[in-house]
Protein backbone atom coordinates (compact mmCIF):
# COMPACT_ATOMS: atom_id res chain seq x y z
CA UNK A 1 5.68 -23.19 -38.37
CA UNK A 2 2.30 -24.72 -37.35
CA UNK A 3 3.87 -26.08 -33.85
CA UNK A 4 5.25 -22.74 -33.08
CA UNK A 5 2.04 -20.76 -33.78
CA UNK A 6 0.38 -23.21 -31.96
CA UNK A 7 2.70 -23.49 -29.09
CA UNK A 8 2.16 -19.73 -28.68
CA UNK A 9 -1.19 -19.96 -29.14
CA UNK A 10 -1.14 -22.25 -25.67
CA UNK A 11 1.51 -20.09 -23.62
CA UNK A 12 -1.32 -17.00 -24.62
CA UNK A 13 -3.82 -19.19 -22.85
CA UNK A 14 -2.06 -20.33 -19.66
CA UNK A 15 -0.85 -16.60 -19.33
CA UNK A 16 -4.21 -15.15 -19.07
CA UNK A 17 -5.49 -18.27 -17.59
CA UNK A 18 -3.21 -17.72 -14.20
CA UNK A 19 -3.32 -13.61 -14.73
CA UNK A 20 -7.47 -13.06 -15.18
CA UNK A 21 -8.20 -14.72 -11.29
CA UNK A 22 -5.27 -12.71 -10.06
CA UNK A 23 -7.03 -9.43 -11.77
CA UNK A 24 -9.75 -10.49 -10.13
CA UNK A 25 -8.63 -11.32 -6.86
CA UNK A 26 -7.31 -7.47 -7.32
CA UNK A 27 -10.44 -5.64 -8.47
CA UNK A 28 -12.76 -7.40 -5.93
CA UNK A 29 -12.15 -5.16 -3.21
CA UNK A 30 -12.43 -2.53 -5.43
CA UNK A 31 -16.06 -3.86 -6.49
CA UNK A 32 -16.83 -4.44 -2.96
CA UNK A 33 -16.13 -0.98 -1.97
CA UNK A 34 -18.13 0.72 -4.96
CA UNK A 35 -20.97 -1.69 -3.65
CA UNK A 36 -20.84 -0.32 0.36
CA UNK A 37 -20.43 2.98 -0.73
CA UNK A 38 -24.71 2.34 -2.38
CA UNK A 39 -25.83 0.58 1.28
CA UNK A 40 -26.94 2.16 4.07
CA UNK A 41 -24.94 2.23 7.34
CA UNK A 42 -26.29 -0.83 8.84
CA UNK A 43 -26.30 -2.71 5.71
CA UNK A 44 -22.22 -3.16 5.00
CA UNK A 45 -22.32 -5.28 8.22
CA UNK A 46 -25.80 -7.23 7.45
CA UNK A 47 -24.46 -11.06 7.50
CA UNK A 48 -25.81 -11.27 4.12
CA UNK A 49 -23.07 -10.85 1.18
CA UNK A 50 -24.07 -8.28 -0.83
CA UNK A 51 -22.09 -8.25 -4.28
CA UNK A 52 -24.57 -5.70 -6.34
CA UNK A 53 -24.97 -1.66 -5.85
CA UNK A 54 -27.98 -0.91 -3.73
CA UNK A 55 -29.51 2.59 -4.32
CA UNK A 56 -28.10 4.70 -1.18
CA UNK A 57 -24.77 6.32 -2.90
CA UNK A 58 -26.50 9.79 -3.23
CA UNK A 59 -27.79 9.50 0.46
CA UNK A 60 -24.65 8.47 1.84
CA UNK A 61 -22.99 11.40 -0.13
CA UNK A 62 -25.42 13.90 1.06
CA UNK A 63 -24.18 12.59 4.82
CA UNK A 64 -20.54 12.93 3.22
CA UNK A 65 -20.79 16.32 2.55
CA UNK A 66 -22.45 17.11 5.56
CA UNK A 67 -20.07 15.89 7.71
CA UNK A 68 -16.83 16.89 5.92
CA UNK A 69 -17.98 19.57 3.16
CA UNK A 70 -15.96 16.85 1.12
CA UNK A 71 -16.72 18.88 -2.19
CA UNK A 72 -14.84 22.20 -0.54
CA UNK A 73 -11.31 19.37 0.55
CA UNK A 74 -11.80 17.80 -2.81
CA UNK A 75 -11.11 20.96 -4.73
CA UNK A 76 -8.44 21.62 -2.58
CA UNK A 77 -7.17 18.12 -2.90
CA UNK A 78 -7.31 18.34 -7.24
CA UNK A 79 -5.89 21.82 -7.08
CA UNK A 80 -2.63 20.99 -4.56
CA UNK A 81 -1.99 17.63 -6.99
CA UNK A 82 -2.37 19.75 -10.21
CA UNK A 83 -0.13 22.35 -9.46
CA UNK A 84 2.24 19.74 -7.52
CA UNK A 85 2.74 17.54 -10.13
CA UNK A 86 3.59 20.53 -13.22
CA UNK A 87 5.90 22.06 -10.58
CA UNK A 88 7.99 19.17 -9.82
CA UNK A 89 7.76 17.69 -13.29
CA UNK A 90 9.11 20.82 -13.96
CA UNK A 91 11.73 21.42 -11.47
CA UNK A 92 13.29 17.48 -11.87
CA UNK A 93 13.22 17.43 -15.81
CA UNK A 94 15.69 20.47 -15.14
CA UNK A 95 17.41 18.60 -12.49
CA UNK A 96 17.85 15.97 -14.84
CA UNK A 97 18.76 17.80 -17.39
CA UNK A 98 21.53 19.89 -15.58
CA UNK A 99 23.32 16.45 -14.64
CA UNK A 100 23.27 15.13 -17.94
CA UNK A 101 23.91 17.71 -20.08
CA UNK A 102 26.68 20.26 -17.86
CA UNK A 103 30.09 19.51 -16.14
CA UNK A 104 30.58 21.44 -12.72
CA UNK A 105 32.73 20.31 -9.76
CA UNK A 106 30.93 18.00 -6.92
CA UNK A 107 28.43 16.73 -10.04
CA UNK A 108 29.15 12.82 -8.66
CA UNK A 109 28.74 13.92 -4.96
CA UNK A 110 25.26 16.15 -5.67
CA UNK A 111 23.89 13.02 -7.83
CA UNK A 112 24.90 10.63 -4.84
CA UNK A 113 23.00 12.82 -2.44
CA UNK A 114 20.02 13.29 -4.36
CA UNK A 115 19.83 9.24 -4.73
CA UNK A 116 20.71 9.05 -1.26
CA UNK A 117 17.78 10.65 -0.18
CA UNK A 118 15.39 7.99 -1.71
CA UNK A 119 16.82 5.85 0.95
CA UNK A 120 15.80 7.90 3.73
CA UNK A 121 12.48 7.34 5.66
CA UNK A 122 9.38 9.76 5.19
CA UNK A 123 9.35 10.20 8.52
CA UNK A 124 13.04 11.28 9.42
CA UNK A 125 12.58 14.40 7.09
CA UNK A 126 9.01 15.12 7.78
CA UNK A 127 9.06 16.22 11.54
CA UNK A 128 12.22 18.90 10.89
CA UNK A 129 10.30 20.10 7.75
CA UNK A 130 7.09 20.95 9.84
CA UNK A 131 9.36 22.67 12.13
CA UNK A 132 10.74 24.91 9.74
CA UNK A 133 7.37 25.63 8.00
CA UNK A 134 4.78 25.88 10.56
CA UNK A 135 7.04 27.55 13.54
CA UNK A 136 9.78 29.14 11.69
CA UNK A 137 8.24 30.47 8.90
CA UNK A 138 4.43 30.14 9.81
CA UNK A 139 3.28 29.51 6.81
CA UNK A 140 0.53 26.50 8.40
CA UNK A 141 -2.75 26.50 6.64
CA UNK A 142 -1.75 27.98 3.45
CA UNK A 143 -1.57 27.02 -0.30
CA UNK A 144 2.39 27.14 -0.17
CA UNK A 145 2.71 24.86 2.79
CA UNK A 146 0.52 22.34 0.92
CA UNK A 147 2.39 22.26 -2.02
CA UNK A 148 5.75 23.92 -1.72
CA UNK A 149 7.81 21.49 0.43
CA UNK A 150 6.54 17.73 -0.85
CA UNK A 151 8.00 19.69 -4.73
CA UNK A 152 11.35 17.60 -4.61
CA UNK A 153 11.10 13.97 -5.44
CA UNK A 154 14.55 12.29 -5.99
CA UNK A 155 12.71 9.21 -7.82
CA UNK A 156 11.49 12.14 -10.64
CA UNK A 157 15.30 13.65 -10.95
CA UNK A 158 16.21 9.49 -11.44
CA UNK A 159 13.78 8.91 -13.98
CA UNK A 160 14.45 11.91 -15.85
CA UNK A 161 18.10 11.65 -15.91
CA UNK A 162 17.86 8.12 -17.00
CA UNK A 163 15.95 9.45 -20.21
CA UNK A 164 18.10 12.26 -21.12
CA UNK A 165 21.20 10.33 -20.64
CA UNK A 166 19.65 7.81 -23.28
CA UNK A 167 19.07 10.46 -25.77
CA UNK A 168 21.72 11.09 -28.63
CA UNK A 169 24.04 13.79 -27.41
CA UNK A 170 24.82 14.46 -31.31
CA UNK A 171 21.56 15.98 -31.53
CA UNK A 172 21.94 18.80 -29.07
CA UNK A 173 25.30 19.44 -30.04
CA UNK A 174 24.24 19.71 -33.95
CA UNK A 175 21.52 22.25 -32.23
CA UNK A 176 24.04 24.53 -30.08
CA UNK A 177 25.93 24.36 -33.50
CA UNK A 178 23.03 26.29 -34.89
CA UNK A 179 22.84 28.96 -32.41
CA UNK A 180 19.77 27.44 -30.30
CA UNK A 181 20.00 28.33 -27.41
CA UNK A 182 20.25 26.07 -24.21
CA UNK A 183 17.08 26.95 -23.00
CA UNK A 184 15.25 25.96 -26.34
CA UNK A 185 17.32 22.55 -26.60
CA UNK A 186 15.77 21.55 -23.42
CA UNK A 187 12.47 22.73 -24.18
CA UNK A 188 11.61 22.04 -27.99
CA UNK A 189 14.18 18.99 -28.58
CA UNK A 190 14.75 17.66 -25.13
CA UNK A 191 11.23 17.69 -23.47
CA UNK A 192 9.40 16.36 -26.61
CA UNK A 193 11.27 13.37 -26.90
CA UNK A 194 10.56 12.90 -23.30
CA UNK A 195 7.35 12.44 -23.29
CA UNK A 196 6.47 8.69 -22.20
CA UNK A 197 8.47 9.55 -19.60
CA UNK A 198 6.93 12.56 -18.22
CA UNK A 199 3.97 11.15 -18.71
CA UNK A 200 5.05 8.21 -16.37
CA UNK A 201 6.58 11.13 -14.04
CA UNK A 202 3.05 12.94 -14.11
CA UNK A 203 0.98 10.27 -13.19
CA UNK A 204 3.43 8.77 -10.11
CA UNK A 205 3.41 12.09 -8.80
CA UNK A 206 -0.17 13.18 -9.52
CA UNK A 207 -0.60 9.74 -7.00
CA UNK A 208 2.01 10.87 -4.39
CA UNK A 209 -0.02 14.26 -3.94
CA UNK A 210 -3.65 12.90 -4.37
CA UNK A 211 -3.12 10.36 -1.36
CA UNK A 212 -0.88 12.19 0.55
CA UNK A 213 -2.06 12.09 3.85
CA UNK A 214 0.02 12.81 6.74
CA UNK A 215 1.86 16.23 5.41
CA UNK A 216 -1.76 17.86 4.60
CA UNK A 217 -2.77 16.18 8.09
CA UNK A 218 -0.27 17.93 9.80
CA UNK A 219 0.29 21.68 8.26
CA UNK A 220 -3.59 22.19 7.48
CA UNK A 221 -5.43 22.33 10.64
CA UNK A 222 -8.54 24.26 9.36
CA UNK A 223 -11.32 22.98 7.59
CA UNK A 224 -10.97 25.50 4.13
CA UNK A 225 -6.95 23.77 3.59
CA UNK A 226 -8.14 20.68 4.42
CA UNK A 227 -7.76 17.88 1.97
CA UNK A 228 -10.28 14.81 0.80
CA UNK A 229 -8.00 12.61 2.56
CA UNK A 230 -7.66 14.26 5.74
CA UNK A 231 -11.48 15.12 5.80
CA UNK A 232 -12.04 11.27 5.48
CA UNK A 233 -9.60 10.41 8.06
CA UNK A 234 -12.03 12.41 10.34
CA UNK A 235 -14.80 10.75 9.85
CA UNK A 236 -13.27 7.85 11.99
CA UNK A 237 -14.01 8.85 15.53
CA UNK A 238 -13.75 7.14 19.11
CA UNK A 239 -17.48 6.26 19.43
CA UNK A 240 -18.33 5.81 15.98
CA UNK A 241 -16.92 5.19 12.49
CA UNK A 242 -18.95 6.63 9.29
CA UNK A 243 -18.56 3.76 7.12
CA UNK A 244 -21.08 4.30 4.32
CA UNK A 245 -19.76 7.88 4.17
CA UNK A 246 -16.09 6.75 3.99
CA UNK A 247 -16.64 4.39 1.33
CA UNK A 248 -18.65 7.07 -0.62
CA UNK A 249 -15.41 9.28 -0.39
CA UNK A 250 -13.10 6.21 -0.93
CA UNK A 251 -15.02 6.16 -4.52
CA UNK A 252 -15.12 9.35 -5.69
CA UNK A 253 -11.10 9.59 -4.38
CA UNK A 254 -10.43 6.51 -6.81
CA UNK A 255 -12.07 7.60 -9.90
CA UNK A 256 -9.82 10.55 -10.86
CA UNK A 257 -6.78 8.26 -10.46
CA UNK A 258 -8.47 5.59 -12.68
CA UNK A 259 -9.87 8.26 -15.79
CA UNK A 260 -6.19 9.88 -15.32
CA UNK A 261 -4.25 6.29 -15.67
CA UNK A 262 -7.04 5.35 -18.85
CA UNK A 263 -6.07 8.38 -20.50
CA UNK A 264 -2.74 8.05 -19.84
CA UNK A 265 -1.77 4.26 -19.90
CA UNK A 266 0.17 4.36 -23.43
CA UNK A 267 2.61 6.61 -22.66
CA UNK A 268 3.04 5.24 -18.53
CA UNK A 269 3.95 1.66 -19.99
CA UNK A 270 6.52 3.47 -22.50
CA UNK A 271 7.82 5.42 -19.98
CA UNK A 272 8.00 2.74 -17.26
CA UNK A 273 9.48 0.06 -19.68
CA UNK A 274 11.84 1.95 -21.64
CA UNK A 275 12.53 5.02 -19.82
CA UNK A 276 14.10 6.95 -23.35
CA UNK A 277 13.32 7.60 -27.00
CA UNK A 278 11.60 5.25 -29.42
C-alpha cells in the first residue's frame, strides 16, 4: 500500500515537474505583454529586458482612446458577444434538441450537412455572406449585421446533440406521460441537466464573437459599429505602428475572457470532458 501511495506520490511530481515550465513558457508572453502595455513607446524596443510593469498604462490608454475611442468599440464589442452567444446557445440547444428527440424524413441528410459545414473554410462562406448582407439587403453598419449572420455554429448543434443524446430518454417520456408539454421538457428537464455543457457552449462562443475580427472588419465601416478588435487593427498604419497603445488594448481585450473562464472553469472542464449528465 505504501509503494503505491508512494509511487503516486512521484508520478504527481514528474507531472507538474514537466507541466509548470510549459505553463510558464505559456503565460510569459502574456506577462510580457501586460508589462509593454505600462512602457512608453520607445521603451518596448529599449535593448534592455524589461520583465516588471513600469507606470505608463494610464498614459498609453489615454493615447488608446484618443486614437480609437476604444471605450465606444469596446461596448460594442461586449454587447455583439453577449447577445451572440444567448442567441446561438439558444438557437443550437434547439437544434440539438430537434435531432435527438423527433423523427422527420431527411433527419440523417440535415445532420450530415450541418457537420459538413464544420469542414468548410471561413473564408468560402464569408465573401457570399457579405454579398447578401451588405448589397442585397444593406443592412452594413448595423447591430443585425454584427450579430445576425456569425448566429449558426455547427460545432454548438454537435456539442449539444452529443449531450441530449446521452441523457435518459425514459425521463422525457415519463414527462410527456404526464401531460408536460414539449416545450417545458426541453426547458425545465432538458436544459438543466445541460448545464456543463452550455456552459462549455457559452464560453467557446463568447470567444468566437469577442475576437472575431474579419466579419466586424468587413460589414462595419464606421467608427460607432466598430469593434475593439477592428479599432486595434487600425492602429497599425504604413508609417507607423502604435505599439504601447496596442498592447494597452491587447490587455484590457484579455481580461474579460480570463474573469469569464475563472468564473466559469468548473462547469467548461465538465462540459468539455464529459459532454452529458453526472
Amino acid at each position: 500500500m505504501r509503494s503505491k501511495s508512494s509511487r503516486r506520490f512521484w508520478r504527481q511530481v514528474a507531472i507538474h515537474a514537466v507541466m509548470g515550465p510549459l505553463a510558464l513558457v505559456w503565460l510569459f508572453p502574456l506577462w510580457m505583454m501586460a508589462v509593454f502595455s505600462t512602457m512608453p513607446e520607445n521603451g518596448i524596443f529599449s535593448p534592455d529586458i524589461e520583465l516588471l510593469p513600469s507606470d505608463q498604462f494610464w498614459i498609453n490608454f489615454q493615447a488608446l482612446q484618443a486614437e480609437t475611442g476604444f471605450l465606444r468599440t469596446l461596448f460594442v464589442s461586449v454587447m455583439v458577444a453577449l447577445v451572440s452567444t444567448v442567441l446561438s446557445v439558444m438557437l443550437t440547444s434547439m437544434a440539438g434538441w430537434a435531432l435527438v428527440r423527433y423523427r422527420f424524413r431527411g433527419k440523417a441528410l440535415v445532420t450530415a450537412l450541418i457537420f459538413g459545414t464544420m469542414t468548410l473554410p471561413y473564408f468560402v462562406v464569408v465573401v457570399p455572406q457579405f454579398i447578401m448582407v451588405a448589397r442585397d439587403l444593406g443592412l452594413s453598419n448595423t447591430w443585425f449585421a454584427l450579430i445576425v449572420p456569425p448566429l449558426f455554429n455547427s460545432l454548438g448543434v454537435l456539442f449539444m446533440r452529443q449531450a441530449f443524446s446521452m441523457m435518459p430518454r425514459e425521463l422525457f417520456d415519463a414527462a410527456q406521460i404526464e401531460g408536460v408539454k414539449e416545450w417545458q421538457i426541453f426547458t425545465r428537464v432538458a436544459l438543466p441537466l445541460a448545464k456543463p455543457t452550455l456552459a462549455a457552449l457559452a464560453i467557446i462562443l463568447f470567444l468566437a464573437s469577442w475576437n472575431n475580427y474579419l466579419w466586424p472588419l468587413l460589414i462595419a465601416s464606421e467608427p460607432t459599429m466598430m469593434t475593439a478588435p477592428v479599432a486595434l487593427g487600425t492602429l497599425i498604419g504604413v508609417n507607423r505602428v502604435s505599439w504601447a497603445s496596442i498592447m494597452t488594448g491587447a490587455v484590457l481585450l484579455t481580461l474579460p475572457m480570463v474573469i469569464v473562464f475563472i468564473f466559469l472553469q468548473r462547469f467548461f472542464m465538465a462540459g468539455i470532458t464529459t459532454g452529458a449528465v453526472k
